[in-house]
Protein backbone atom coordinates (compact mmCIF):
# COMPACT_ATOMS: atom_id res chain seq x y z
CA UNK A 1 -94.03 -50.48 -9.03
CA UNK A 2 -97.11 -49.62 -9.85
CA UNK A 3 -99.07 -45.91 -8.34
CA UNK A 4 -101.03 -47.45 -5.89
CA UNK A 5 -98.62 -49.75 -4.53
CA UNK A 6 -96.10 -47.11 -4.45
CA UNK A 7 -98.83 -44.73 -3.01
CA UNK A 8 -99.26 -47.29 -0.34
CA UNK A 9 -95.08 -47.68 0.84
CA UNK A 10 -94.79 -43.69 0.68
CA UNK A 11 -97.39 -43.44 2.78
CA UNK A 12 -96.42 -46.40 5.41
CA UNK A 13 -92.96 -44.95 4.76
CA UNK A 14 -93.65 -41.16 5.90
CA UNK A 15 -95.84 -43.11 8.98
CA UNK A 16 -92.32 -44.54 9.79
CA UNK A 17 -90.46 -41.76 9.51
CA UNK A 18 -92.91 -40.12 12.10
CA UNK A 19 -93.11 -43.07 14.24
CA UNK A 20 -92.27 -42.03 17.82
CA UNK A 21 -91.02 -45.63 17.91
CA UNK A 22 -88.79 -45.45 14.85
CA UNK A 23 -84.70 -45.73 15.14
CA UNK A 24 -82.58 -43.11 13.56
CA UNK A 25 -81.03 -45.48 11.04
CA UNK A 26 -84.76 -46.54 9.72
CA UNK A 27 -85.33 -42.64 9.30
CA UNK A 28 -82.69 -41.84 7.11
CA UNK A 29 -82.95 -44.81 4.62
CA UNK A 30 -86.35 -44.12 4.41
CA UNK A 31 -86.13 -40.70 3.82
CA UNK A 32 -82.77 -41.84 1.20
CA UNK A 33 -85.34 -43.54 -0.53
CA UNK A 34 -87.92 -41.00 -0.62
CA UNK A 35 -85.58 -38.50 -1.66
CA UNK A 36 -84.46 -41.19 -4.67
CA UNK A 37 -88.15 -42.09 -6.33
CA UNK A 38 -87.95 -41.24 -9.80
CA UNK A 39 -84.52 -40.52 -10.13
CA UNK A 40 -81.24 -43.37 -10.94
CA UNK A 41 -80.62 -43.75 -7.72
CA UNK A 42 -83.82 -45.67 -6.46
CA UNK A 43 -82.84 -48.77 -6.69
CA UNK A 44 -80.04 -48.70 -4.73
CA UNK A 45 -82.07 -47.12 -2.16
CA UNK A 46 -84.47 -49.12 -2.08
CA UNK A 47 -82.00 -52.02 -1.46
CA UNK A 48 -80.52 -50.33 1.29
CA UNK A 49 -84.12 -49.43 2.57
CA UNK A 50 -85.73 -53.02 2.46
CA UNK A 51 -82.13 -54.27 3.98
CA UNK A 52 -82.71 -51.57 7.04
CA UNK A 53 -86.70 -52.53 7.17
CA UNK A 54 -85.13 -56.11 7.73
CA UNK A 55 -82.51 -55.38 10.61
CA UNK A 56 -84.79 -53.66 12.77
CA UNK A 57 -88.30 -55.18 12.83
CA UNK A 58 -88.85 -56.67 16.12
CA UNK A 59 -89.63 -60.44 15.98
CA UNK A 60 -92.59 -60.60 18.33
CA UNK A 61 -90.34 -63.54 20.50
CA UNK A 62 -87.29 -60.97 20.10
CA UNK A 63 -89.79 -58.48 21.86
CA UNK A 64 -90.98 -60.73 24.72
CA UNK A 65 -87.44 -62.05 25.38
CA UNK A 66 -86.43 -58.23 26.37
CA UNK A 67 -89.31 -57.09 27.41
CA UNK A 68 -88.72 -60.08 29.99
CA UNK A 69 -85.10 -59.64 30.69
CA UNK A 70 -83.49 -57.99 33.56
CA UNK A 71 -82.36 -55.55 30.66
CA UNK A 72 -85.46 -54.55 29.47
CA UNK A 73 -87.32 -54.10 32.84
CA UNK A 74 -84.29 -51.36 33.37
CA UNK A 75 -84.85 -49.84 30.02
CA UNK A 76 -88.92 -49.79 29.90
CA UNK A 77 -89.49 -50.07 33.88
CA UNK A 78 -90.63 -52.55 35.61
CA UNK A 79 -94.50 -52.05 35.39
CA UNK A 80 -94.41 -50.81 31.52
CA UNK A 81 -92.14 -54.22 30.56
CA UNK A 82 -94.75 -56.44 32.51
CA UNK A 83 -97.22 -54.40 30.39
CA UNK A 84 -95.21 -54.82 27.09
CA UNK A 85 -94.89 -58.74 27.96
CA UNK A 86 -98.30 -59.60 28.23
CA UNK A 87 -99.22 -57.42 24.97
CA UNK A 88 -96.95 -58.82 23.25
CA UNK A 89 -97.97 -62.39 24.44
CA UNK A 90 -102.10 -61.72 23.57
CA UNK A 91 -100.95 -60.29 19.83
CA UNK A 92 -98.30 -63.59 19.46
CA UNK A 93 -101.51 -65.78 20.53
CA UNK A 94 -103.85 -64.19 17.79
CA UNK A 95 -100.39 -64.64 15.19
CA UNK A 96 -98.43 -61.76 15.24
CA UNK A 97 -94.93 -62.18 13.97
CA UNK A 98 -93.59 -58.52 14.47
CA UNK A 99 -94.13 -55.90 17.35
CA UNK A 100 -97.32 -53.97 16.67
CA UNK A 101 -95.46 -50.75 17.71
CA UNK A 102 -95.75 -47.91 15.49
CA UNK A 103 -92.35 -48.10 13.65
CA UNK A 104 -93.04 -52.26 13.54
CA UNK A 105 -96.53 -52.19 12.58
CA UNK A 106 -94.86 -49.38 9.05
CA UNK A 107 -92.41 -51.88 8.26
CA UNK A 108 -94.47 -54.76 8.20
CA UNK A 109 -96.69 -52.87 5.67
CA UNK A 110 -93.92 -52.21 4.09
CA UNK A 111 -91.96 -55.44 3.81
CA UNK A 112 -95.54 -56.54 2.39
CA UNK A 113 -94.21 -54.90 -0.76
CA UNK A 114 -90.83 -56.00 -0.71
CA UNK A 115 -90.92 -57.66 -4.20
CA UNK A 116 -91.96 -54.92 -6.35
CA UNK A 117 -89.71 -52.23 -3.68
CA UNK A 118 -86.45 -54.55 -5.04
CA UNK A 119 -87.44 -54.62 -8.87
């Protein structure tokens, strides 16, 4: 990978890690791979990292679906999951794929470098 493109995932990848948003299991592989750049064992991080980045963004229909659900009103409230529904509906209608939330809005920068992450 290249300076600047690297430049770009530490950076997106220390936003993660600081992400309010951000699950412990996307911390540590990011920080795994941060604490592997340069050295033999970045490429396996980086593996493990991309294959964590991939389990955990939010599809934004994932989002609504909970956000909507008896399950979700209990976890985020009632008023806050109305809230989160009909963000997450205006950002699907302009083409979101992926939750804009902090820790989403990192990994889809991220994931945008996938390819040269994985060589």
């Amino acid at each position: 990978m290249n300076k600047e493109s690297l430049d770009v995932v530490v950076e997106k990848t220390r936003e993660l890690i600081n992400a309010p948003t951000c699950c412990s299991e996307a911390k540590a592989a990011a920080q795994a791979w941060l604490d592997a750049i340069g050295t033999e064992k970045e490429s396996a991080e980086a593996k493990k990292y991309v294959a964590e980045l991939e389990a955990d963004i939010m599809p934004i229909d994932n989002l609504i679906g909970f956000a909507s659900s008896d399950a979700g009103m209990q976890y985020f409230g009632a008023d806050t999951a109305k809230g989160i529904v009909t963000h997450a509906n205006e950002i699907k209608a302009a083409g979101a794929k992926y939750c804009d939330c902090p820790a989403c809005a990192a990994v889809e920068a991220i994931l945008e470098k996938k390819e040269l992450l994985l060589k």
